[in-house]
Protein backbone atom coordinates (compact mmCIF):
# COMPACT_ATOMS: atom_id res chain seq x y z
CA UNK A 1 5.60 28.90 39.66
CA UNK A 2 8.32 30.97 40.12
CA UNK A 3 8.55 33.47 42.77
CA UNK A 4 9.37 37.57 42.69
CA UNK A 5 12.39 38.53 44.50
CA UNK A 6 13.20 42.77 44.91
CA UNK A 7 13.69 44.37 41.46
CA UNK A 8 11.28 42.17 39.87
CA UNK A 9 13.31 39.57 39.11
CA UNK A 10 12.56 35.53 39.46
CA UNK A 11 14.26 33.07 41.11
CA UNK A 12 13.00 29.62 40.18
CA UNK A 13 13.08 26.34 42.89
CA UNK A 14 14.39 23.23 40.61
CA UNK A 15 13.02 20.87 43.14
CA UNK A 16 9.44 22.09 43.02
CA UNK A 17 6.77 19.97 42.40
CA UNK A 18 3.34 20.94 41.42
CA UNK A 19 0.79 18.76 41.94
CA UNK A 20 -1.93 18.09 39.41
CA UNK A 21 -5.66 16.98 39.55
CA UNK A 22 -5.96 14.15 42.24
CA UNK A 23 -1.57 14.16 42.91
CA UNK A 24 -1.92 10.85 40.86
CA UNK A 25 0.89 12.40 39.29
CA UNK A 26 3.61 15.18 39.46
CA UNK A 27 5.18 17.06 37.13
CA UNK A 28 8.58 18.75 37.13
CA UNK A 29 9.04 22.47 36.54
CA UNK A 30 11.77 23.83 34.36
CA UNK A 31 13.40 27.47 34.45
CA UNK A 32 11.24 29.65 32.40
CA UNK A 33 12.71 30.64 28.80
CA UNK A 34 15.06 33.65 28.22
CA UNK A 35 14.10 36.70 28.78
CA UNK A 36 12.57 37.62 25.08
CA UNK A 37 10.30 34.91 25.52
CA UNK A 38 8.94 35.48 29.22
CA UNK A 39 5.68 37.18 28.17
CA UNK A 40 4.53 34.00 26.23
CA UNK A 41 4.69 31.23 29.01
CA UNK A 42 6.54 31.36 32.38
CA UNK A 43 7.21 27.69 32.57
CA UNK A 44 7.12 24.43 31.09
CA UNK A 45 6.27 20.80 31.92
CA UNK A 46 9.69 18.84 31.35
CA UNK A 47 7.96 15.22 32.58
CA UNK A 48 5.19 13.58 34.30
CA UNK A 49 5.49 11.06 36.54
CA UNK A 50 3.47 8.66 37.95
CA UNK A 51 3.66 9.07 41.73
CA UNK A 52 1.77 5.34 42.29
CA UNK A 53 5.71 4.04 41.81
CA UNK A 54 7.06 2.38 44.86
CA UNK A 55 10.51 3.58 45.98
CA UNK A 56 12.67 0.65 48.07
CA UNK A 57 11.82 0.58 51.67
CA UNK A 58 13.85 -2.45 53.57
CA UNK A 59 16.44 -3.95 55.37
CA UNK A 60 20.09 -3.04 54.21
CA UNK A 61 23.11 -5.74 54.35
CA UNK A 62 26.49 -5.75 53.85
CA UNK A 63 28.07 -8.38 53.10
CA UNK A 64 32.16 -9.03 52.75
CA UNK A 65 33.85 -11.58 49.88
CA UNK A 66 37.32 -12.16 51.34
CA UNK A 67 39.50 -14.40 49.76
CA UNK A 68 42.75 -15.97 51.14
CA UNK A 69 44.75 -18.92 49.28
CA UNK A 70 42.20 -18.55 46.29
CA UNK A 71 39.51 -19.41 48.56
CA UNK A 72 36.71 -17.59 49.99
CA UNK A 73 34.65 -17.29 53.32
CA UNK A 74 31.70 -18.66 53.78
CA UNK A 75 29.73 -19.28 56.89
CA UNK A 76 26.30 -20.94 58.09
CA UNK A 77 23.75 -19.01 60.69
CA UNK A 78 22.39 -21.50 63.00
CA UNK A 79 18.96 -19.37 63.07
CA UNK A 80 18.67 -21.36 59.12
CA UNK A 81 16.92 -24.25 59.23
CA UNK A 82 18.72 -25.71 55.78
CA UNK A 83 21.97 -26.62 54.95
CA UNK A 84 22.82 -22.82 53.51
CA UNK A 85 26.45 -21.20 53.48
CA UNK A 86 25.89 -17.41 53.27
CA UNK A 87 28.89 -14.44 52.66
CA UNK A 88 29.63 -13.09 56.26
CA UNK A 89 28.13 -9.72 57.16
CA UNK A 90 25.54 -8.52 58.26
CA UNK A 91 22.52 -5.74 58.65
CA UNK A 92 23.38 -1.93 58.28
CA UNK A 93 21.80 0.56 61.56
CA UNK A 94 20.34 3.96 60.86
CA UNK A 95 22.97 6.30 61.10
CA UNK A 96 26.31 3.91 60.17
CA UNK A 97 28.21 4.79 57.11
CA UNK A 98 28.06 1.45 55.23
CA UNK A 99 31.70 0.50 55.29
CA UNK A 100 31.94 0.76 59.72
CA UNK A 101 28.56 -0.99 59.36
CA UNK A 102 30.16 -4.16 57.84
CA UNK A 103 33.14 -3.98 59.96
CA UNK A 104 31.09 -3.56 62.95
CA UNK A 105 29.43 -6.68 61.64
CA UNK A 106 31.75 -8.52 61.38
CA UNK A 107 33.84 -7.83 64.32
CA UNK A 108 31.09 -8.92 66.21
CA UNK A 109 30.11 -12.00 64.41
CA UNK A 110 33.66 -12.92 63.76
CA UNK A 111 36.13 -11.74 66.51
CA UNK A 112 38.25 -10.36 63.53
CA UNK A 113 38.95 -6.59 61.97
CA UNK A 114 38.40 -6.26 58.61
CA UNK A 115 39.46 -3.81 55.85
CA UNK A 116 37.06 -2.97 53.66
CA UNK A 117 37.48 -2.25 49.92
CA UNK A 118 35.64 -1.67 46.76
CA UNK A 119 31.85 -2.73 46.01
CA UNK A 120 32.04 -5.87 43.93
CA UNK A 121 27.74 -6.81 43.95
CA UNK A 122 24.87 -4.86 45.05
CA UNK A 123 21.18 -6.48 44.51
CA UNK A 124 17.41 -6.17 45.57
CA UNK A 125 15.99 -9.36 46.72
CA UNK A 126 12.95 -10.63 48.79
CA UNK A 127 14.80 -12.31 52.10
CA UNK A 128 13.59 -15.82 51.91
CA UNK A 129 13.48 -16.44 55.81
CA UNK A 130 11.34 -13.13 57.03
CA UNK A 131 10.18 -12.68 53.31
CA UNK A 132 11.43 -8.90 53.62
CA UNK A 133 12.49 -6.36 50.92
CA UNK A 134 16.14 -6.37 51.47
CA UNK A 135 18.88 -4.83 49.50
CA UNK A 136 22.56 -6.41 49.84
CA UNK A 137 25.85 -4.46 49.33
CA UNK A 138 28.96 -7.23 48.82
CA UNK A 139 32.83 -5.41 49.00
CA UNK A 140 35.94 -7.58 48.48
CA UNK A 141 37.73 -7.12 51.73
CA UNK A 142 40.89 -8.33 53.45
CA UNK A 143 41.29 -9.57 56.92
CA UNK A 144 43.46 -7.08 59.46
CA UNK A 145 45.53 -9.85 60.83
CA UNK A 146 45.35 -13.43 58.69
CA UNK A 147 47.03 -14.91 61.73
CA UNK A 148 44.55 -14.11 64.36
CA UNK A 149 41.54 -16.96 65.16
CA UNK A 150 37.67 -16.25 64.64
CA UNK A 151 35.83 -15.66 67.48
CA UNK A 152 32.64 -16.81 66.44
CA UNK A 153 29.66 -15.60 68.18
CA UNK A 154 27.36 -18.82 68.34
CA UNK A 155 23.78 -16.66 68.00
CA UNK A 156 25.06 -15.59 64.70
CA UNK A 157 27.54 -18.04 63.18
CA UNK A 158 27.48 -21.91 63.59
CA UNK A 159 29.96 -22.69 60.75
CA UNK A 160 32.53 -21.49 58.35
CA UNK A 161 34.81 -22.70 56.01
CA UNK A 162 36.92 -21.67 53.39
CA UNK A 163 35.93 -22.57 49.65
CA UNK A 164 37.85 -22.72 46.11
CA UNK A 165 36.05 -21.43 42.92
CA UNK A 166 34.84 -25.11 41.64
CA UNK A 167 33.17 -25.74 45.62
CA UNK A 168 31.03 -22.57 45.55
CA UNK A 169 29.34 -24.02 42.01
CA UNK A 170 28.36 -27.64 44.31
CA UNK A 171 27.10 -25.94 47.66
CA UNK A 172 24.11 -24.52 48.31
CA UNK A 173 23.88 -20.59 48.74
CA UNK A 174 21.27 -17.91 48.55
CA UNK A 175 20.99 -16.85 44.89
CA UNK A 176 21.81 -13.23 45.53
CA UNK A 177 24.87 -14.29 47.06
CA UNK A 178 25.78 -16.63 44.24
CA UNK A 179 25.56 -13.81 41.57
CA UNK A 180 27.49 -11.90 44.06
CA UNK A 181 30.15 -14.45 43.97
CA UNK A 182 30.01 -15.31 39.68
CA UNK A 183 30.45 -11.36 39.91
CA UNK A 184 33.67 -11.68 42.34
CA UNK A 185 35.60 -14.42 40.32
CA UNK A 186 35.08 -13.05 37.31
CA UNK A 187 36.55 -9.63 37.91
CA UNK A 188 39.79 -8.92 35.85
């Protein structure tokens, strides 16, 4: 597994994968041992791995917690047929950096800029209304300019409303975004 360069030396690939039987499984290469021991073994197995495990493939969301006179924004997607308060935000594109992403998002959801600061929740879930493997990033972030009105777009938002601590607990909300909010006021 390792391959000659001029001189006679080896070079050795850590990413290499050999496969073994079937490829029901892979197993890692390491560097082979000094060179004292080279004439014994050129290689060793360091793990196997089963390669039957299923690695995340879904729809990516951002999602901003921002807080102003100790309460926090929620809003309501008239697409939902229940009575459900979601975290503004919305789904990331191929190619965005997550943090333009949400403030694209939002912008056009909104009318408002956002800044966008540290990750307070990230989670895996199964999204209850297209039953889709979705993973959710949640950032504390602050709006640009507290004193300008939301522009809501009415395909995306139909609602929202500003909540204290002790009103999040007695509305309804998506469980993800519930842990993402426990998470949020509970931060030091």
């Amino acid at each position: 597994m390792t391959e000659r360069r001029e001189g006679g030396s080896s070079a050795y690939n850590p990413y290499q994968l050999k496969a073994i039987g079937d490829t029901n499984f892979a197993c890692h290469i390491i560097p082979p041992p000094p060179k004292k021991c080279e004439s014994l073994y050129s290689f060793a197995i360091l793990s196997v791995m089963d390669s039957t495990e299923e690695h995340f493939f879904g729809k990516i969301a951002q999602k901003a917690i921002i807080e102003k006179d100790s309460r926090v924004l929620l809003v309501r997607d008239p697409r939902e047929k229940n009575e459900i308060w979601e975290i503004p935000g919305g789904r990331m594109n191929v190619g965005e950096e997550p943090r333009a992403a949400l403030q694209r998002e939002f912008f056009e959801e909104m009318g408002v800029e956002i800044k966008v600061h540290e990750v307070v929740h990230m989670e895996q879930f199964i999204q209850g209304n297209e039953g889709a493997r979705s993973f959710v990033i949640v950032y504390r972030a602050t709006l640009v300019n507290e004193q300008k009105d939301f522009q809501l777009d009415p395909a995306e938002v139909s609602e929202v409303k500003w909540f204290a601590e002790n009103e999040v607990e007695e509305i309804e909300l998506y469980p993800e975004y519930k842990r993402a909010l426990e998470v949020y006021f509970n931060l030091p």
